[in-house]
PDB file of N, CA and C in Angstrom:
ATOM      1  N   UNK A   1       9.655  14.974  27.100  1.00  0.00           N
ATOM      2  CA  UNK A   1       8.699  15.927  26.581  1.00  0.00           C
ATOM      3  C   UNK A   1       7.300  15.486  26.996  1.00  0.00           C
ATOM      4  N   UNK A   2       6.483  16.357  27.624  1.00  0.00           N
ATOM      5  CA  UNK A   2       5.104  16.014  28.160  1.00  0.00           C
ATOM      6  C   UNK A   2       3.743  16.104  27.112  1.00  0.00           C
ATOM      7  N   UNK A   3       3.282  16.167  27.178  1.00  0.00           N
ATOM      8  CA  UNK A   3       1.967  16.222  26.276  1.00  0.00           C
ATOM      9  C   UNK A   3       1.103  16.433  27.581  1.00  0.00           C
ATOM     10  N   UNK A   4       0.012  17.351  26.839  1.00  0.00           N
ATOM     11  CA  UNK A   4      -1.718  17.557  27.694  1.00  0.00           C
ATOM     12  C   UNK A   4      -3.027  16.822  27.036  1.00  0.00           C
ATOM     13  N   UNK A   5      -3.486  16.682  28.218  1.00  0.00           N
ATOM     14  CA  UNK A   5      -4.850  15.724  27.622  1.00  0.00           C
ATOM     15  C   UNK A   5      -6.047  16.645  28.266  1.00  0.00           C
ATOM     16  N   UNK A   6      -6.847  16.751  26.986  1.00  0.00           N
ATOM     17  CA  UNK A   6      -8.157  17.079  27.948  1.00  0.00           C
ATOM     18  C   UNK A   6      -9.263  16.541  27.221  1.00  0.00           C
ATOM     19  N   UNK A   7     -10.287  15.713  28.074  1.00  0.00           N
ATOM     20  CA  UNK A   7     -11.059  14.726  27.452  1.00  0.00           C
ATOM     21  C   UNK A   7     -12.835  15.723  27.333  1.00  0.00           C
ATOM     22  N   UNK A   8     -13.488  15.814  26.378  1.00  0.00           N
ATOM     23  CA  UNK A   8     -14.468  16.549  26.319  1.00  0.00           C
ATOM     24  C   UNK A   8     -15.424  15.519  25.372  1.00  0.00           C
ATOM     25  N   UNK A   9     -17.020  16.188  25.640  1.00  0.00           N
ATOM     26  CA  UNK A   9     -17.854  15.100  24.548  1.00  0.00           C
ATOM     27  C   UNK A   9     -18.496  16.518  23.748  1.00  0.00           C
ATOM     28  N   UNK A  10     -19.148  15.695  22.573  1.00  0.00           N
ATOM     29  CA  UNK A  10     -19.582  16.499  21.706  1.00  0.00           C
ATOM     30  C   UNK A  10     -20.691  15.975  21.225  1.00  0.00           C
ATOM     31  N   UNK A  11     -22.062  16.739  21.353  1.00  0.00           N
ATOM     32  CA  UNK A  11     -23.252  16.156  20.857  1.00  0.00           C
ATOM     33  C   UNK A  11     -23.561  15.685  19.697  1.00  0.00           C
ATOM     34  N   UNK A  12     -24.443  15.669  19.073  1.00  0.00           N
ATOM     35  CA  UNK A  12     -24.795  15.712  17.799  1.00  0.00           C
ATOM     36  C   UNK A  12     -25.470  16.977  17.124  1.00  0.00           C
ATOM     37  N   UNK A  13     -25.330  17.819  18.258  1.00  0.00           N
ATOM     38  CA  UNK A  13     -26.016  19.276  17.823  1.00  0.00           C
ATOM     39  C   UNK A  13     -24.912  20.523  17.656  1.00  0.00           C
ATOM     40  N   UNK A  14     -23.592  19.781  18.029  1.00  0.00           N
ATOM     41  CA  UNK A  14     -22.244  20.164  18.318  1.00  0.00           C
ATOM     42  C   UNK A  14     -21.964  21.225  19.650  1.00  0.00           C
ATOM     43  N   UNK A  15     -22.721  20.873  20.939  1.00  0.00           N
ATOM     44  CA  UNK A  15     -22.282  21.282  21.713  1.00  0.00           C
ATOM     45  C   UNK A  15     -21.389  20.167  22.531  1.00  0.00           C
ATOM     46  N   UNK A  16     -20.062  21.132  23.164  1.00  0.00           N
ATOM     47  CA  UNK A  16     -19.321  20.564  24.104  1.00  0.00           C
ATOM     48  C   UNK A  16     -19.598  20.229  25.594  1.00  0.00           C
ATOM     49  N   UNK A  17     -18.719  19.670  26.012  1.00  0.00           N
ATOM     50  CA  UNK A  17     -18.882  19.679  27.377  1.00  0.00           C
ATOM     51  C   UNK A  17     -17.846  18.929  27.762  1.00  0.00           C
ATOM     52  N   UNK A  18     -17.004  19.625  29.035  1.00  0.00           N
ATOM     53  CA  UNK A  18     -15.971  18.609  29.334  1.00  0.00           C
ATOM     54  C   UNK A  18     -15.997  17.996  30.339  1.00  0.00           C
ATOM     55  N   UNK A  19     -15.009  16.317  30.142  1.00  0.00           N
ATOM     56  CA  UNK A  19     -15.542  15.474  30.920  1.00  0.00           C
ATOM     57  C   UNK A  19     -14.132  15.345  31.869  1.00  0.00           C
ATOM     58  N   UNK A  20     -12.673  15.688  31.508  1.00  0.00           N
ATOM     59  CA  UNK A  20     -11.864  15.957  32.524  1.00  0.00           C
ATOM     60  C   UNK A  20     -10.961  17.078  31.942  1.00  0.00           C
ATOM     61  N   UNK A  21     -10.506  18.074  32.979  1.00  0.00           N
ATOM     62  CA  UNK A  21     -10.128  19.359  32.104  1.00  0.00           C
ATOM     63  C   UNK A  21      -8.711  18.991  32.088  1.00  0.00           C
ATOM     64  N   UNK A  22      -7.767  19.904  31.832  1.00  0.00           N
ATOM     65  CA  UNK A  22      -6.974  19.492  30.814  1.00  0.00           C
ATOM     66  C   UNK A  22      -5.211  19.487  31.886  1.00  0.00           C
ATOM     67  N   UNK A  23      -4.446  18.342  31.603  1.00  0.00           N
ATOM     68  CA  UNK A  23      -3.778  17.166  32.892  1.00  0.00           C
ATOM     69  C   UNK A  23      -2.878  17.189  31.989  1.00  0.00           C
ATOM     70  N   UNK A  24      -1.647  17.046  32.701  1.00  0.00           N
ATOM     71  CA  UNK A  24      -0.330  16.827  32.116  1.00  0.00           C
ATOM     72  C   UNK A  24      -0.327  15.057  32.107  1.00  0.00           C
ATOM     73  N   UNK A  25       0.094  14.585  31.066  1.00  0.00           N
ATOM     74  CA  UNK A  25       0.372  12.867  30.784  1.00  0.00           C
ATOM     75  C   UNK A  25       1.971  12.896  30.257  1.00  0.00           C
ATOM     76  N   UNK A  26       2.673  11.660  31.196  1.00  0.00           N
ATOM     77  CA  UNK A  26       3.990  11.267  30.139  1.00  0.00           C
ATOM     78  C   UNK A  26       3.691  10.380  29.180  1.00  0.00           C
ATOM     79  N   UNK A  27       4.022  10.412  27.976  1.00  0.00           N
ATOM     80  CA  UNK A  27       3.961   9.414  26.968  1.00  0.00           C
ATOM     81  C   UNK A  27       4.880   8.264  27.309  1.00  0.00           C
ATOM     82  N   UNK A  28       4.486   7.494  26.851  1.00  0.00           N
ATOM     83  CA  UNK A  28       5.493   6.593  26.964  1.00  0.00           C
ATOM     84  C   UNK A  28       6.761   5.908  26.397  1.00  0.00           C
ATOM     85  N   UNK A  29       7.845   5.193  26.639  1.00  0.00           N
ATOM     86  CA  UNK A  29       8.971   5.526  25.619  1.00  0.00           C
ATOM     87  C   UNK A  29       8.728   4.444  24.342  1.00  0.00           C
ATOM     88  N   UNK A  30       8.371   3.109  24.231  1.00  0.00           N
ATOM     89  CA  UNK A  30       7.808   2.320  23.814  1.00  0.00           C
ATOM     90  C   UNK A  30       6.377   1.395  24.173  1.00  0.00           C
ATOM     91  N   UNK A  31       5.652   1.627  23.962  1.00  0.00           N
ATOM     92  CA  UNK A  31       4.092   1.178  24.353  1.00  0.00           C
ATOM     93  C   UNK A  31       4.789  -0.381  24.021  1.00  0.00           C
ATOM     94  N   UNK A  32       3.703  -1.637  25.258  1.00  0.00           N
ATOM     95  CA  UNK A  32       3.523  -2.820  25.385  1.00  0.00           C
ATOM     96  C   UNK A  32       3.211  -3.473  23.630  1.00  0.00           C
ATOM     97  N   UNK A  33       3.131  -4.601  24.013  1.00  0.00           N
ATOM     98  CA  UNK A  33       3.003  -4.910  22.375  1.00  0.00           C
ATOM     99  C   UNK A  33       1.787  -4.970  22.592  1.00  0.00           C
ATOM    100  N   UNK A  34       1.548  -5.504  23.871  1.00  0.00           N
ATOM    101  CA  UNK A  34      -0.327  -5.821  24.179  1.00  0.00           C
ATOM    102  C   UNK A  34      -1.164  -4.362  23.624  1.00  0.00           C
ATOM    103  N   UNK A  35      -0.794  -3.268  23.570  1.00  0.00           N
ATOM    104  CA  UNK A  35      -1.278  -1.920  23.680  1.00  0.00           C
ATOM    105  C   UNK A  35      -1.268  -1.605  22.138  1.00  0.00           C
ATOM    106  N   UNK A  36      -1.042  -2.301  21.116  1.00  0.00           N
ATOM    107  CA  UNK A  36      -0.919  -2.101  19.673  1.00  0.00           C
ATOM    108  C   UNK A  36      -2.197  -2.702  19.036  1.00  0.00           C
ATOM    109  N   UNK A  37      -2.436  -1.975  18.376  1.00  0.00           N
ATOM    110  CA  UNK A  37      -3.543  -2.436  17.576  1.00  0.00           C
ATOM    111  C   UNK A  37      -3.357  -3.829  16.407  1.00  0.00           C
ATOM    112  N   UNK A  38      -3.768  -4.778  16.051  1.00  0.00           N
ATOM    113  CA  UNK A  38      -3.466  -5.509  15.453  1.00  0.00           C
ATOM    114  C   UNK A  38      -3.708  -5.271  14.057  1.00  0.00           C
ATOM    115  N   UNK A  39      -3.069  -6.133  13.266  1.00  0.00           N
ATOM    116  CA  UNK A  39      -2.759  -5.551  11.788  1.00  0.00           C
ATOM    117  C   UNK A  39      -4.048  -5.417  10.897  1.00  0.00           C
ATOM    118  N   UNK A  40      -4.161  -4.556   9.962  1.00  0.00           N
ATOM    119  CA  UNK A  40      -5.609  -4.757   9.451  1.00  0.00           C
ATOM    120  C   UNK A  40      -5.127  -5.889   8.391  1.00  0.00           C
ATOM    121  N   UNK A  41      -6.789  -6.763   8.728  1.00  0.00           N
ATOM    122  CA  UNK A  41      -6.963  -7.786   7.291  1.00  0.00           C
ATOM    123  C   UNK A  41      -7.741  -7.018   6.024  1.00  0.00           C
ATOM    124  N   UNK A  42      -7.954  -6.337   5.890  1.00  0.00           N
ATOM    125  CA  UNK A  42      -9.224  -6.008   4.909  1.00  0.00           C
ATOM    126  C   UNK A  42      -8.198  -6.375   3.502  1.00  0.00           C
ATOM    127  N   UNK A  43      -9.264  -6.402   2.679  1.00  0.00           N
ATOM    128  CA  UNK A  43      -8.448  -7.148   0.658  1.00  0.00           C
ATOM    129  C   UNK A  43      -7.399  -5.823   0.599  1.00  0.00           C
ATOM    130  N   UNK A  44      -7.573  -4.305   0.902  1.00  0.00           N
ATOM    131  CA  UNK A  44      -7.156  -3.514   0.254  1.00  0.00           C
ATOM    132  C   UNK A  44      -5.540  -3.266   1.166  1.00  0.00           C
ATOM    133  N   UNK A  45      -5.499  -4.051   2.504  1.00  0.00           N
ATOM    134  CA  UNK A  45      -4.207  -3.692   3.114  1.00  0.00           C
ATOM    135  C   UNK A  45      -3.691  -5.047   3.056  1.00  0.00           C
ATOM    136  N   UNK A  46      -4.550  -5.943   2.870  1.00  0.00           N
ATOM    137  CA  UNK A  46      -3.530  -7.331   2.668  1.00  0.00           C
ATOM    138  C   UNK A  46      -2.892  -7.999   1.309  1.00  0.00           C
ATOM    139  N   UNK A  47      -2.799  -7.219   0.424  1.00  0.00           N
ATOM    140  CA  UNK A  47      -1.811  -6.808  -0.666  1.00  0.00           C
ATOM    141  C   UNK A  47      -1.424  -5.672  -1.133  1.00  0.00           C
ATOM    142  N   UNK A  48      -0.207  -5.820  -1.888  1.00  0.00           N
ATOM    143  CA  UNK A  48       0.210  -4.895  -2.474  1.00  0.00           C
ATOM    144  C   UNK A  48       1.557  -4.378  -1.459  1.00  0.00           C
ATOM    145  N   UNK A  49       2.169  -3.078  -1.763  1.00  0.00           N
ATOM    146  CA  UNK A  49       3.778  -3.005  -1.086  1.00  0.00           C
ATOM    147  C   UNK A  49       3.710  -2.965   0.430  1.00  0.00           C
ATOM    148  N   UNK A  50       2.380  -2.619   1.102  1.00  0.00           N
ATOM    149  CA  UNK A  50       1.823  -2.239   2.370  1.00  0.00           C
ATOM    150  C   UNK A  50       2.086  -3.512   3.074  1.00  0.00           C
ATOM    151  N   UNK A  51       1.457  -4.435   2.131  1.00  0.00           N
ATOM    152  CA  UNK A  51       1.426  -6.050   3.246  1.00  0.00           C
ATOM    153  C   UNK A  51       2.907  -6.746   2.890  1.00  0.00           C
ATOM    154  N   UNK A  52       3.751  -6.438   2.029  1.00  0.00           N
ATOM    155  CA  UNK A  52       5.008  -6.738   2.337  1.00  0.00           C
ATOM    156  C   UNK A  52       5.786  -6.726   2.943  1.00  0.00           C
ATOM    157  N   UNK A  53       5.630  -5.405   3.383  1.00  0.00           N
ATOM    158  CA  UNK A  53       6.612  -4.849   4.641  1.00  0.00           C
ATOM    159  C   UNK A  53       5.944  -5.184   6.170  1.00  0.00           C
ATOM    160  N   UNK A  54       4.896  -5.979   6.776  1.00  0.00           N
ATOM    161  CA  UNK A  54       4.242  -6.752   6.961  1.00  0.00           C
ATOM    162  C   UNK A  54       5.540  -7.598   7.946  1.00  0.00           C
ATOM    163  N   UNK A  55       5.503  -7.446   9.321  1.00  0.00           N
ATOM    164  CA  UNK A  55       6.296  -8.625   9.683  1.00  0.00           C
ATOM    165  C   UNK A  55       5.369 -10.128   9.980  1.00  0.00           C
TER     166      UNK A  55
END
């Protein structure tokens, strides 16, 4: 299944403008581990049932 990307900016006055128009991308089947965001530390995700399940 494909997905479309189309990358555009948006001012602060809320006009657009696009910066590449809009491209077929394959997703990928499992992303790198390198490509994952790392876990949040903040007090409110590092307890409670959230940070248990926590590998």
């Amino acid at each position: 299944m494909g997905m479309s990307l189309k990358v555009y900016e948006v001012d602060r006055w809320g006009s657009a403008r696009v910066l590449r128009e809009k491209g077929e991308v394959v997703p990928l089947e499992r992303p790198a581990d390198t490509d994952r965001f790392p876990a949040c530390e903040c007090a409110r995700c590092s307890s409670g049932p959230a940070a248990e399940q926590r590998p």
